[in-house]
C-alpha atoms as a PDB file:
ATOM      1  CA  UNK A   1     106.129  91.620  96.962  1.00  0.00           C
ATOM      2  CA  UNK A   2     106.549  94.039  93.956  1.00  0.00           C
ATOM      3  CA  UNK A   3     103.717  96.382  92.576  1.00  0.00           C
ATOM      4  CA  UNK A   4     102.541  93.190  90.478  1.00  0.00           C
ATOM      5  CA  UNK A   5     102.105  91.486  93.299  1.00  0.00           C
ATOM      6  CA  UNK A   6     100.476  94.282  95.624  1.00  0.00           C
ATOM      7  CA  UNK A   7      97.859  95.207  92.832  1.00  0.00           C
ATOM      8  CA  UNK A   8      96.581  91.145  92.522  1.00  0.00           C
ATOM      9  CA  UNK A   9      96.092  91.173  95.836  1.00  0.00           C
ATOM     10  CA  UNK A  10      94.208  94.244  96.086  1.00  0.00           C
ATOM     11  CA  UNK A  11      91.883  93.195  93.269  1.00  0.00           C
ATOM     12  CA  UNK A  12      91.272  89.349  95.559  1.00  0.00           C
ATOM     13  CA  UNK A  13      90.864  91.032  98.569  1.00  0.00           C
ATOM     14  CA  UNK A  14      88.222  93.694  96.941  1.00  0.00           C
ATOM     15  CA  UNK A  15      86.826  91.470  94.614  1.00  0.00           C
ATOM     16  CA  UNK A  16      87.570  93.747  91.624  1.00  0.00           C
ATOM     17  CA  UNK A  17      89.126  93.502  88.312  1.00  0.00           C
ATOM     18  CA  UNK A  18      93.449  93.358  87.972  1.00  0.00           C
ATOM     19  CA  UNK A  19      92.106  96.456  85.355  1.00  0.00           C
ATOM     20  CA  UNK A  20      90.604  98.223  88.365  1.00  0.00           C
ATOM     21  CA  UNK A  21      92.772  97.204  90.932  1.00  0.00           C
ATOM     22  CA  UNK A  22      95.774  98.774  88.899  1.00  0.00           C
ATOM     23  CA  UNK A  23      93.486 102.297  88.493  1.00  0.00           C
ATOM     24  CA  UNK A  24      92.788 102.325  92.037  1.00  0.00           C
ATOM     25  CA  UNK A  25      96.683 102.132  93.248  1.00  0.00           C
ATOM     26  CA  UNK A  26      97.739 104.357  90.577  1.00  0.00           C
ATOM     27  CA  UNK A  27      95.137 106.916  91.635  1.00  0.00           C
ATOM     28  CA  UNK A  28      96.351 106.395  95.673  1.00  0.00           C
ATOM     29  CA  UNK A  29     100.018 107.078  94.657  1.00  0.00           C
ATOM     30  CA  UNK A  30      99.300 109.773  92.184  1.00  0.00           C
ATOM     31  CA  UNK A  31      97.147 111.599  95.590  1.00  0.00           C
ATOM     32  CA  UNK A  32      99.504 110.977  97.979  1.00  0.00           C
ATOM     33  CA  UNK A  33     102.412 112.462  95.576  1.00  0.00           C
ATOM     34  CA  UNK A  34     100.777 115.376  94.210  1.00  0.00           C
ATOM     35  CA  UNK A  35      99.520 116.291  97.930  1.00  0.00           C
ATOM     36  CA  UNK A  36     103.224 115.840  99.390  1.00  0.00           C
ATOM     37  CA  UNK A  37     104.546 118.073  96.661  1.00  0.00           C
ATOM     38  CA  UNK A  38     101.531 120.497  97.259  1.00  0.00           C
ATOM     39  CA  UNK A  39     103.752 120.609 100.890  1.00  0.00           C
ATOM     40  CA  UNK A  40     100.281 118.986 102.444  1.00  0.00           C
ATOM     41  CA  UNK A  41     100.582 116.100 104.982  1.00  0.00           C
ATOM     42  CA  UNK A  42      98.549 112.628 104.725  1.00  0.00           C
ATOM     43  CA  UNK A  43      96.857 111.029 107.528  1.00  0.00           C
ATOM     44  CA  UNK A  44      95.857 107.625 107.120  1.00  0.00           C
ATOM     45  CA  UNK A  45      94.052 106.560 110.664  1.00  0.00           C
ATOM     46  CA  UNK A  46      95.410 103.432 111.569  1.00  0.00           C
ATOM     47  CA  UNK A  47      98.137 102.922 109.582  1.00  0.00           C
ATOM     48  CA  UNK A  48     100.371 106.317 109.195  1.00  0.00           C
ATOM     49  CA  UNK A  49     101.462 109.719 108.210  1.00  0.00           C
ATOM     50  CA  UNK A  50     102.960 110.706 104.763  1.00  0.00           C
ATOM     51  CA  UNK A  51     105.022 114.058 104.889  1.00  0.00           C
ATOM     52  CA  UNK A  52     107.697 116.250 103.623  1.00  0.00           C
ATOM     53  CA  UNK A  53     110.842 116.856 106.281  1.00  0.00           C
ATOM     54  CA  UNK A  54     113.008 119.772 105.086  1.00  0.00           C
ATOM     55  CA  UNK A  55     116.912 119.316 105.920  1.00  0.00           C
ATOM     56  CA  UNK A  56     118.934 122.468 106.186  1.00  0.00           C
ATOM     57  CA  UNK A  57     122.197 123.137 104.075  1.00  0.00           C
ATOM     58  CA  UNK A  58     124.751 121.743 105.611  1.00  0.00           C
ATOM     59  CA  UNK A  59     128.456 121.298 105.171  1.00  0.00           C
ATOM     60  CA  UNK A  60     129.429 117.515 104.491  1.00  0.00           C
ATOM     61  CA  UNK A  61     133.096 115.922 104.058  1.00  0.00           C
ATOM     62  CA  UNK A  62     133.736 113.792 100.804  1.00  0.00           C
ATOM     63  CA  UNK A  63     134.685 110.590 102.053  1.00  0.00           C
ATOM     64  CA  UNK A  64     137.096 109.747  98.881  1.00  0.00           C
ATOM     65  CA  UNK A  65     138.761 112.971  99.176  1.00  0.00           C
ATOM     66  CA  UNK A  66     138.653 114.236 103.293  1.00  0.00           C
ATOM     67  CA  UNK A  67     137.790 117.559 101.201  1.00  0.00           C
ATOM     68  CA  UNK A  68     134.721 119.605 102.823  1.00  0.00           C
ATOM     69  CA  UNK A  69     131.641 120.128 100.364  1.00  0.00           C
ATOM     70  CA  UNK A  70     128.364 121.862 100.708  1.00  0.00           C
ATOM     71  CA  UNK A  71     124.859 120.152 100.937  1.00  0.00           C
ATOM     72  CA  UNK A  72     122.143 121.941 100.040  1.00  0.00           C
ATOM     73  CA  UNK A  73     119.023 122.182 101.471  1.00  0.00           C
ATOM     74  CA  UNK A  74     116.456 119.209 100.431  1.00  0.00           C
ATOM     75  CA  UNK A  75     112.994 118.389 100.872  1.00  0.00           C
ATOM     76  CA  UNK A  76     112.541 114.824 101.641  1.00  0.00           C
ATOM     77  CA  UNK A  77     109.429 112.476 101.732  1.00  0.00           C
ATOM     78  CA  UNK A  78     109.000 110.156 105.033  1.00  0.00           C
ATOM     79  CA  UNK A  79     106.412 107.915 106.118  1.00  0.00           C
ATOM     80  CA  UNK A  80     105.978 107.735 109.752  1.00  0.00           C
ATOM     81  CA  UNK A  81     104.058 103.993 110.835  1.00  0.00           C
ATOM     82  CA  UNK A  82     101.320 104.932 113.377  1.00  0.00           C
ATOM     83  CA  UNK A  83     100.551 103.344 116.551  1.00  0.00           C
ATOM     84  CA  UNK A  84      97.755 101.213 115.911  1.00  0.00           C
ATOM     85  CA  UNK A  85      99.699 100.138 113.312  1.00  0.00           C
ATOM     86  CA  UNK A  86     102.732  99.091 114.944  1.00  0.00           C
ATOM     87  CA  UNK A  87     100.839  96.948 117.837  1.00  0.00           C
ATOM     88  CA  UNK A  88      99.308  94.928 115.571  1.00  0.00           C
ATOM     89  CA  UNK A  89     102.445  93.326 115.285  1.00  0.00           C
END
């Protein structure tokens, strides 16, 4: 299923136009991005958790090479299933 795909079925299931289907989804990702980058985490009961994990700078090896390089620290989005979630399959 692409974002096509997702946003037809959205605007079936809610009985809405493709038109408003695609405004709704594009508001729900524009939210859920601006909050993450605002460093604020998303709780949607009964289906998951958006957040930001921060990895620490770390020293890495170059696999071509066997030569040691530096990573640097990186903020990283993850989204984390929940429970309820999960059991319903």
């Amino acid at each position: 299923m692409n974002k096509s795909d997702l946003i037809r079925s959205i605007a079936n299931n809610a009985g809405i136009t493709l038109k408003d289907a695609a405004t709704a989804f594009d508001a729900v990702v524009d939210a859920i991005t601006e909050n993450l980058k605002n460093g604020e985490k998303i709780q949607i009961s009964g289906f998951g958790t958006f957040e930001l994990k921060c990895k620490d700078a770390r020293e890495g090896i170059n696999p071509k090479t066997g030569e040691k390089i530096s990573i640097a620290a990186s903020r990283t989005p993850v989204f984390k299933f929940g429970k309820a979630y999960k059991d319903s399959f």
